[in-house]
PDB file of N, CA and C in Angstrom:
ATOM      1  N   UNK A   1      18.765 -15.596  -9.173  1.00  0.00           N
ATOM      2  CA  UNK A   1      17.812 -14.520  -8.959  1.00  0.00           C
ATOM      3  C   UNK A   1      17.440 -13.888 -10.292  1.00  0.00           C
ATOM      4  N   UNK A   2      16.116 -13.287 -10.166  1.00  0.00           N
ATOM      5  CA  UNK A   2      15.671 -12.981 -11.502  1.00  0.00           C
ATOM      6  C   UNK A   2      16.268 -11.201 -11.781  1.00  0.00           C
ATOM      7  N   UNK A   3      16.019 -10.701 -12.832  1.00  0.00           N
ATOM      8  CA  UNK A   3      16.575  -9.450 -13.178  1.00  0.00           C
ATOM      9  C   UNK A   3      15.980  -8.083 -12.406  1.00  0.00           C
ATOM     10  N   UNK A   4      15.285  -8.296 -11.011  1.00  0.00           N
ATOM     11  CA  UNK A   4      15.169  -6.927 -10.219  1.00  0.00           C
ATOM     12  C   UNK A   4      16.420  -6.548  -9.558  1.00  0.00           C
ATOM     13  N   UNK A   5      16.257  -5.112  -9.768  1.00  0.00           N
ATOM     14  CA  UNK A   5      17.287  -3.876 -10.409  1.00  0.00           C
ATOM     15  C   UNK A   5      17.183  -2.876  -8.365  1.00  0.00           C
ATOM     16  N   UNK A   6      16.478  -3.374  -8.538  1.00  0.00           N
ATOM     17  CA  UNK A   6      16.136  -2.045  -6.967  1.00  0.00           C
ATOM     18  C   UNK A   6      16.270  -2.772  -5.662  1.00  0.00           C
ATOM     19  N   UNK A   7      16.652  -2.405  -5.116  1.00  0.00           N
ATOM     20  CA  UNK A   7      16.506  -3.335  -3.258  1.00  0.00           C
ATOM     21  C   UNK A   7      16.103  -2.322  -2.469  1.00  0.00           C
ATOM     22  N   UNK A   8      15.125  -3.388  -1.201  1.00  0.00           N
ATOM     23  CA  UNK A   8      14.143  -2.362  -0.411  1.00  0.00           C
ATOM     24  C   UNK A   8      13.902  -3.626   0.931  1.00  0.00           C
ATOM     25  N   UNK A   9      14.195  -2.706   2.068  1.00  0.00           N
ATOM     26  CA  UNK A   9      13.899  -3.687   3.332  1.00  0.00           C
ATOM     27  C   UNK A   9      12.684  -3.797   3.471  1.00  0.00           C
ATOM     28  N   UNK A  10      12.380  -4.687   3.643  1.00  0.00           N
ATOM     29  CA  UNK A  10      10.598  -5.193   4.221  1.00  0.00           C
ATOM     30  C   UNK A  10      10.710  -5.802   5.608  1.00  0.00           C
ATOM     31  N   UNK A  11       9.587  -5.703   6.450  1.00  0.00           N
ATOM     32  CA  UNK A  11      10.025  -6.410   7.806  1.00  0.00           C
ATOM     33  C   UNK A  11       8.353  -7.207   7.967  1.00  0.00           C
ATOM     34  N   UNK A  12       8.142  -8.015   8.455  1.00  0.00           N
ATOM     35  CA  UNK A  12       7.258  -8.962   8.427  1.00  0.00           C
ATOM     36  C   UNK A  12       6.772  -9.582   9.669  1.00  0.00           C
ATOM     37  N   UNK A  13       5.941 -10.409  10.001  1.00  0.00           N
ATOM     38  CA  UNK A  13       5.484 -10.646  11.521  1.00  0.00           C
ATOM     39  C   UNK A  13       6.366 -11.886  11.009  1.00  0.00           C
ATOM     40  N   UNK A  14       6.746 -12.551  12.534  1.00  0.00           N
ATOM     41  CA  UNK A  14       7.968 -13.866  12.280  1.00  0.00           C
ATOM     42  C   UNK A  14       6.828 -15.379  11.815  1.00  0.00           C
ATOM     43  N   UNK A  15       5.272 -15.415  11.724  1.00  0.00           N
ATOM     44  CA  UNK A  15       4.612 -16.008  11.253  1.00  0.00           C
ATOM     45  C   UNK A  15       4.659 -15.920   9.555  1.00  0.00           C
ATOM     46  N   UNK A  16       4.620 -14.635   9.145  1.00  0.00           N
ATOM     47  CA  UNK A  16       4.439 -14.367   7.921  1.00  0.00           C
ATOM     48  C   UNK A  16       5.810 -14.618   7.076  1.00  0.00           C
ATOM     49  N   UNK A  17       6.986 -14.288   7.271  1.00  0.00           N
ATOM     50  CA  UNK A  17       8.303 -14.378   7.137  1.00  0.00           C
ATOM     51  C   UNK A  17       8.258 -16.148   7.292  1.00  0.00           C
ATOM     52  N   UNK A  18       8.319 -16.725   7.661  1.00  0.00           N
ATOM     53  CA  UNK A  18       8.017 -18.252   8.177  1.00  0.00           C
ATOM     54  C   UNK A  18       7.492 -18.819   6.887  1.00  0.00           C
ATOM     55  N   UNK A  19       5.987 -18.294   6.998  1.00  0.00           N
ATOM     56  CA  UNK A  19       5.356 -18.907   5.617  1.00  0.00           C
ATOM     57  C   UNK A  19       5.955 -18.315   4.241  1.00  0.00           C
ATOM     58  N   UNK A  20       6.393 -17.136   4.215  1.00  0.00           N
ATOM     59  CA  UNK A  20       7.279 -17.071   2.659  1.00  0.00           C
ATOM     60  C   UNK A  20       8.515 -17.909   2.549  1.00  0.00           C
ATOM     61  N   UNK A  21       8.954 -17.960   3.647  1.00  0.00           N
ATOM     62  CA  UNK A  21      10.312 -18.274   3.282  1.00  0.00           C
ATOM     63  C   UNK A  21      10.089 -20.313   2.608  1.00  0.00           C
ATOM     64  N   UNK A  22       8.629 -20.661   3.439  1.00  0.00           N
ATOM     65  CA  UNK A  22       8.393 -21.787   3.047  1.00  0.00           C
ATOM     66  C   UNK A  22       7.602 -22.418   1.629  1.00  0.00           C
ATOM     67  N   UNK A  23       7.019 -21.009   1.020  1.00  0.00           N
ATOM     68  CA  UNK A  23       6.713 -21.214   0.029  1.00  0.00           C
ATOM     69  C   UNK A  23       7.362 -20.583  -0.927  1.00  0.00           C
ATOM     70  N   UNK A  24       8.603 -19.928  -0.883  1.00  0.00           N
ATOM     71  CA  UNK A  24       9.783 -19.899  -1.213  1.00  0.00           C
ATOM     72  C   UNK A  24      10.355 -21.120  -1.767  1.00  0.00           C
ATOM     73  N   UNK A  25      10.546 -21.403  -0.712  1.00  0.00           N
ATOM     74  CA  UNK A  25      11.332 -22.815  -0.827  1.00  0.00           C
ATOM     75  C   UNK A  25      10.874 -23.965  -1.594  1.00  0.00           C
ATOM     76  N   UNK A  26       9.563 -24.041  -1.592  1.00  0.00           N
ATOM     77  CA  UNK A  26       9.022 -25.318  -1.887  1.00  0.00           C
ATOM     78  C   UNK A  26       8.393 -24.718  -3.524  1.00  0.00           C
ATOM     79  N   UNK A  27       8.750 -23.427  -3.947  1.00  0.00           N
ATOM     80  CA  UNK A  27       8.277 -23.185  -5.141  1.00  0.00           C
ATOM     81  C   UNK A  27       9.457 -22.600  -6.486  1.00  0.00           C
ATOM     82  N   UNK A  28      10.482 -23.399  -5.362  1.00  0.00           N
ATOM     83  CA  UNK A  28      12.224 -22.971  -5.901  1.00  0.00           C
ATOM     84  C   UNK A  28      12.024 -21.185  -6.306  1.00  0.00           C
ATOM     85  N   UNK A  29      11.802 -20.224  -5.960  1.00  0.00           N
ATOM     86  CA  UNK A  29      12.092 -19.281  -6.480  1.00  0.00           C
ATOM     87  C   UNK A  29      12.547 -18.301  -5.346  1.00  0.00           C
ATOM     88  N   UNK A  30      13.218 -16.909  -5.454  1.00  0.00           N
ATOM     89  CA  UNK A  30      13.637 -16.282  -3.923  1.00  0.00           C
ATOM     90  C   UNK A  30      12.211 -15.592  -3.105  1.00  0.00           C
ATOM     91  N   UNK A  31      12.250 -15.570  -2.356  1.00  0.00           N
ATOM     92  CA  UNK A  31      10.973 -14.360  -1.180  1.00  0.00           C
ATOM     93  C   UNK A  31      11.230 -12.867  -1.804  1.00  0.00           C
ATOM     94  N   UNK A  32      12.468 -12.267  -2.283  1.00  0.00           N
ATOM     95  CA  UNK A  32      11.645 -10.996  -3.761  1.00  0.00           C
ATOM     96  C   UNK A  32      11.207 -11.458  -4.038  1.00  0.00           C
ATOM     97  N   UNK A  33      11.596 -12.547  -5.087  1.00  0.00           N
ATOM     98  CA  UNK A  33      10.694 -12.939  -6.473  1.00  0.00           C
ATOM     99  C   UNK A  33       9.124 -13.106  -5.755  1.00  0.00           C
ATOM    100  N   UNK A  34       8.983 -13.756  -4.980  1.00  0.00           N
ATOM    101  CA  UNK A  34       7.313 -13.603  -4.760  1.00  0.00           C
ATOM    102  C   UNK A  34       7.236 -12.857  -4.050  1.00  0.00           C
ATOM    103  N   UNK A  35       7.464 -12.046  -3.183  1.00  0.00           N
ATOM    104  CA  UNK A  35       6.900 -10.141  -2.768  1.00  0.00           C
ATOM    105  C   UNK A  35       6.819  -9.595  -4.555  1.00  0.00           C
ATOM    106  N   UNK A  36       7.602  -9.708  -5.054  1.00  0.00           N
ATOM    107  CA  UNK A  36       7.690  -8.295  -6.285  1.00  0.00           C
ATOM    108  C   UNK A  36       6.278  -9.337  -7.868  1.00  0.00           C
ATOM    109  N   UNK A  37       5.947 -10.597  -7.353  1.00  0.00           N
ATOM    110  CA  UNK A  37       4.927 -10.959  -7.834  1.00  0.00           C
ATOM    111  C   UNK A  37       3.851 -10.614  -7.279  1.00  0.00           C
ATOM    112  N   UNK A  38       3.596 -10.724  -5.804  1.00  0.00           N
ATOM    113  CA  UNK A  38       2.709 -10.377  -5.303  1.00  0.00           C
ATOM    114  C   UNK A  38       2.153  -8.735  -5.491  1.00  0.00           C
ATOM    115  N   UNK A  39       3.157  -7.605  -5.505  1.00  0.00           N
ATOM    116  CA  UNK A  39       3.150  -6.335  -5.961  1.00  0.00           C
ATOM    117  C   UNK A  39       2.085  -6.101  -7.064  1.00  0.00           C
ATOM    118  N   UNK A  40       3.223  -6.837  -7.941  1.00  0.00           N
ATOM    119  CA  UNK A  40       2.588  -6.855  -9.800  1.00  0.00           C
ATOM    120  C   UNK A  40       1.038  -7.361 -10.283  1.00  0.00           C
ATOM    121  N   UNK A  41       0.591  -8.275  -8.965  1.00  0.00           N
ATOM    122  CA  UNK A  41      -0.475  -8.751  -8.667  1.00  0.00           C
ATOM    123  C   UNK A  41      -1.749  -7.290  -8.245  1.00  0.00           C
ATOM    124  N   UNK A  42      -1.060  -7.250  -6.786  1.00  0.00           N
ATOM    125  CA  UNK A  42      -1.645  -5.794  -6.387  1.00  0.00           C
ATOM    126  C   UNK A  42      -1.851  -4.835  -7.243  1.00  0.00           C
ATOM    127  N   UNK A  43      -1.090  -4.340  -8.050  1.00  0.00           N
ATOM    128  CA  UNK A  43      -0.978  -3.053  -9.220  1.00  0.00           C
ATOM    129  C   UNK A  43      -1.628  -3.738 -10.164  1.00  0.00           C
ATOM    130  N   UNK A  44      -2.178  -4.583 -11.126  1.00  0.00           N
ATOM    131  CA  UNK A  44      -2.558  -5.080 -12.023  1.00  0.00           C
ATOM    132  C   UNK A  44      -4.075  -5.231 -11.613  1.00  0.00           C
ATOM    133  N   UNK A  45      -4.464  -5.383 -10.173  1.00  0.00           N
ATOM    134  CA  UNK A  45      -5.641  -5.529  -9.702  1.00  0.00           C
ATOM    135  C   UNK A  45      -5.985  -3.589  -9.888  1.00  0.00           C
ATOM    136  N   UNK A  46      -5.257  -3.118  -8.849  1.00  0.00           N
ATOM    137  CA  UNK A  46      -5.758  -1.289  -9.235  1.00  0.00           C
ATOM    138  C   UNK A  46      -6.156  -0.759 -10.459  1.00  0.00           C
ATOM    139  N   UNK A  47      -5.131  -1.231 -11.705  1.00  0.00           N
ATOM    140  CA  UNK A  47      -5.671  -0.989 -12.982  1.00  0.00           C
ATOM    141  C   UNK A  47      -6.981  -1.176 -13.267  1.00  0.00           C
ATOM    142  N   UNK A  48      -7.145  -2.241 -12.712  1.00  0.00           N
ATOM    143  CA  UNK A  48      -8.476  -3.300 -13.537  1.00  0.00           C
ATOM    144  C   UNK A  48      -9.427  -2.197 -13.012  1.00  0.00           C
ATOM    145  N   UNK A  49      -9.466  -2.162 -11.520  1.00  0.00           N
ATOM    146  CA  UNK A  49     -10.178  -1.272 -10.670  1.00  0.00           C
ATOM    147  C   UNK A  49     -10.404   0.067 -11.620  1.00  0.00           C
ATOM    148  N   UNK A  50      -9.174   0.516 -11.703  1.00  0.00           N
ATOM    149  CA  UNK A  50      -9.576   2.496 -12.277  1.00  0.00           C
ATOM    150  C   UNK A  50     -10.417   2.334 -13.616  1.00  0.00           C
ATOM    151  N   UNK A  51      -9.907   0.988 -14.050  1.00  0.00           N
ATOM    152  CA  UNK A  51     -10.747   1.075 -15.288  1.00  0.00           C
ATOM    153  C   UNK A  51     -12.037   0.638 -15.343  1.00  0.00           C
ATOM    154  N   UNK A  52     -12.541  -0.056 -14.499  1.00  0.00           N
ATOM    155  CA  UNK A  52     -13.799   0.003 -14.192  1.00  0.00           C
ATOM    156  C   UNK A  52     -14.543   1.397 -13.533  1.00  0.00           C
ATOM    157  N   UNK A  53     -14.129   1.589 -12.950  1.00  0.00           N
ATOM    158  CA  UNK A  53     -14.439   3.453 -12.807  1.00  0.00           C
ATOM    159  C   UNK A  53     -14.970   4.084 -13.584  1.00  0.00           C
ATOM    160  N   UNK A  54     -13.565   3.969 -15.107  1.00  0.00           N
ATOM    161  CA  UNK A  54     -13.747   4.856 -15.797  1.00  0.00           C
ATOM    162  C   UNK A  54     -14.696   4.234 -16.867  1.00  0.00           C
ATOM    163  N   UNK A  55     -15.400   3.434 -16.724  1.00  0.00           N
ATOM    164  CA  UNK A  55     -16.650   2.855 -17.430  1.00  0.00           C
ATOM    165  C   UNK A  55     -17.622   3.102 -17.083  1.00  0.00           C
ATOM    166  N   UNK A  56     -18.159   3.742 -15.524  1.00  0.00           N
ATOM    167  CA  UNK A  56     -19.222   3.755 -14.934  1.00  0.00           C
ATOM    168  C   UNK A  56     -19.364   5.071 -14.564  1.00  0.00           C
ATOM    169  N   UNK A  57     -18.513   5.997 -14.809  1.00  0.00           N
ATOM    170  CA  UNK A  57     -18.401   7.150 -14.394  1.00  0.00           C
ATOM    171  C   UNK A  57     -19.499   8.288 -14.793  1.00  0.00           C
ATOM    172  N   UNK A  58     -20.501   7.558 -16.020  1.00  0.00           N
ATOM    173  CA  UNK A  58     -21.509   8.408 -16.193  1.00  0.00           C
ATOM    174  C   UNK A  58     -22.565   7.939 -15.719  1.00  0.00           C
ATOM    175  N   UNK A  59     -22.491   6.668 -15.148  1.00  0.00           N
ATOM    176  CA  UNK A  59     -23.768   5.863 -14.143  1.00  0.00           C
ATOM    177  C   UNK A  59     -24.379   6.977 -13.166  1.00  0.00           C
ATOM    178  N   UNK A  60     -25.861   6.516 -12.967  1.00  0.00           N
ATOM    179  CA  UNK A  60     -26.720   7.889 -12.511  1.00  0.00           C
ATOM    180  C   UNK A  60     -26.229   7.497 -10.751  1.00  0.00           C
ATOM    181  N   UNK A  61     -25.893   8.368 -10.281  1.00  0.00           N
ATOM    182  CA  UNK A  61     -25.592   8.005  -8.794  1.00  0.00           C
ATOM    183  C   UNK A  61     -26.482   7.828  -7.579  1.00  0.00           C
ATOM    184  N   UNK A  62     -26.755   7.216  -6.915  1.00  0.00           N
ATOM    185  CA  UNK A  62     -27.757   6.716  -6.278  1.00  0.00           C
ATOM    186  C   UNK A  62     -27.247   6.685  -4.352  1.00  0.00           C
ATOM    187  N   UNK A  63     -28.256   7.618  -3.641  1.00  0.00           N
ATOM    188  CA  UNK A  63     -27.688   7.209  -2.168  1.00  0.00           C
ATOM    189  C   UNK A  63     -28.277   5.907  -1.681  1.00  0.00           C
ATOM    190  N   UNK A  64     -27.316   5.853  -0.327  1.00  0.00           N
ATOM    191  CA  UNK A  64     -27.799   4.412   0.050  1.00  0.00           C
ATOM    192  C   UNK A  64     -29.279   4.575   0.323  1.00  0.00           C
ATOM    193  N   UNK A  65     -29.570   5.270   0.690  1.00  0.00           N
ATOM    194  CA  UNK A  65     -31.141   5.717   1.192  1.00  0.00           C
ATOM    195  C   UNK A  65     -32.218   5.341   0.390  1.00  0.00           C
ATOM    196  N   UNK A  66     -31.838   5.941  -0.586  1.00  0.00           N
ATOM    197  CA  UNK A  66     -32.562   5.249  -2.075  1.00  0.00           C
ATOM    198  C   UNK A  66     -32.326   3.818  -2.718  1.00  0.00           C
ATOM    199  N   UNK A  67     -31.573   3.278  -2.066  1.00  0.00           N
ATOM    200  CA  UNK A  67     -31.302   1.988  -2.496  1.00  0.00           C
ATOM    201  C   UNK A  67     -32.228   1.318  -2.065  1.00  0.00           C
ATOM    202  N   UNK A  68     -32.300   1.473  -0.654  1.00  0.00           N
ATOM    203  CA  UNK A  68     -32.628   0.681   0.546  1.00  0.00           C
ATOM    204  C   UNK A  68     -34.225   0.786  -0.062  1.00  0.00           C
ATOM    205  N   UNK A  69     -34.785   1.970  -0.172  1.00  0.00           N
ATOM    206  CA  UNK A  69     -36.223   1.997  -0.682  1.00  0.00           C
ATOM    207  C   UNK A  69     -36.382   1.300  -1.552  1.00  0.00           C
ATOM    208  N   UNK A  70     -35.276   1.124  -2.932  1.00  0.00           N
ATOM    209  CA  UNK A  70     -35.640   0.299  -3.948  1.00  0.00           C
ATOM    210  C   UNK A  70     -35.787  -0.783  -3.612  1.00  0.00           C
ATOM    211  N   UNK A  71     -34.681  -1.582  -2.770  1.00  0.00           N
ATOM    212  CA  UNK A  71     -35.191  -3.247  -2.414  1.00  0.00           C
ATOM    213  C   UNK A  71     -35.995  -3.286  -1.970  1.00  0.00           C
ATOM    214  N   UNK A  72     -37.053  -2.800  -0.617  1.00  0.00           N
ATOM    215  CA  UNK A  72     -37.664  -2.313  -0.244  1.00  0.00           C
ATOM    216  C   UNK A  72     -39.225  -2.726  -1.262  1.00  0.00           C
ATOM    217  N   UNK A  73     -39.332  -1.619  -1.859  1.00  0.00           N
ATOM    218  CA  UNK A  73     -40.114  -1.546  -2.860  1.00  0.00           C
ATOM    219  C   UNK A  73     -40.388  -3.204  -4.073  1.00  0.00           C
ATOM    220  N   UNK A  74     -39.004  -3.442  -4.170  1.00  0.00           N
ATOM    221  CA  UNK A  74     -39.102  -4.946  -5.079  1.00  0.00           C
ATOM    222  C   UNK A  74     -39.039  -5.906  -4.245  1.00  0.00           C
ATOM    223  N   UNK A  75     -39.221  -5.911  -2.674  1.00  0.00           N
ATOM    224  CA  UNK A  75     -39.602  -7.028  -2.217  1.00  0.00           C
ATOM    225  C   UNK A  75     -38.534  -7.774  -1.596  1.00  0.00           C
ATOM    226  N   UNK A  76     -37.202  -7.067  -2.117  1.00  0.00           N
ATOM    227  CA  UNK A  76     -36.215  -7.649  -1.813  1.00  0.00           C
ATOM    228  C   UNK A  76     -35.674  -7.847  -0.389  1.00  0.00           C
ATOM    229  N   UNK A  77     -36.236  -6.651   0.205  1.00  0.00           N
ATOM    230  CA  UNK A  77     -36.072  -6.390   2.276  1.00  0.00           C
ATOM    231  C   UNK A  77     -37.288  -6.446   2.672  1.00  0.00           C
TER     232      UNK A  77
END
């Protein structure tokens, strides 16, 4: 097992539990090790996310209402 420090029960549908435990198996590593990859996955995606945010955050804001007119207008609807 790799060097995680914390333990935490997870409970799973017996389909889903099924398929980790099989790609577990067939990818030699434990079902933490890929939950706490899958995590690091999740959280690394949010980052990306806030930081795109914080790039657009002075973008002029637009309702859907006005959108809809713009395609609208270019032909697009």
């Amino acid at each position: 097992m790799s060097n995680l420090s914390k333990r935490s029960t997870v409970y799973f549908e017996p389909a889903i539990h099924q398929a980790l435990k099989m790609r577990a198996a067939s990818s030699d590593v434990s079902i933490s090790e890929l939950i706490d990859e899958a995590v690091r996955l999740l959280m690394r995606e949010d980052q990306e996310d806030l930081a795109d945010i914080s790039e657009r955050v002075n973008e002029p804001e637009m309702t859907y209402e006005d959108f809809q007119s713009e395609l609208k207008i270019n032909g697009k609807i």
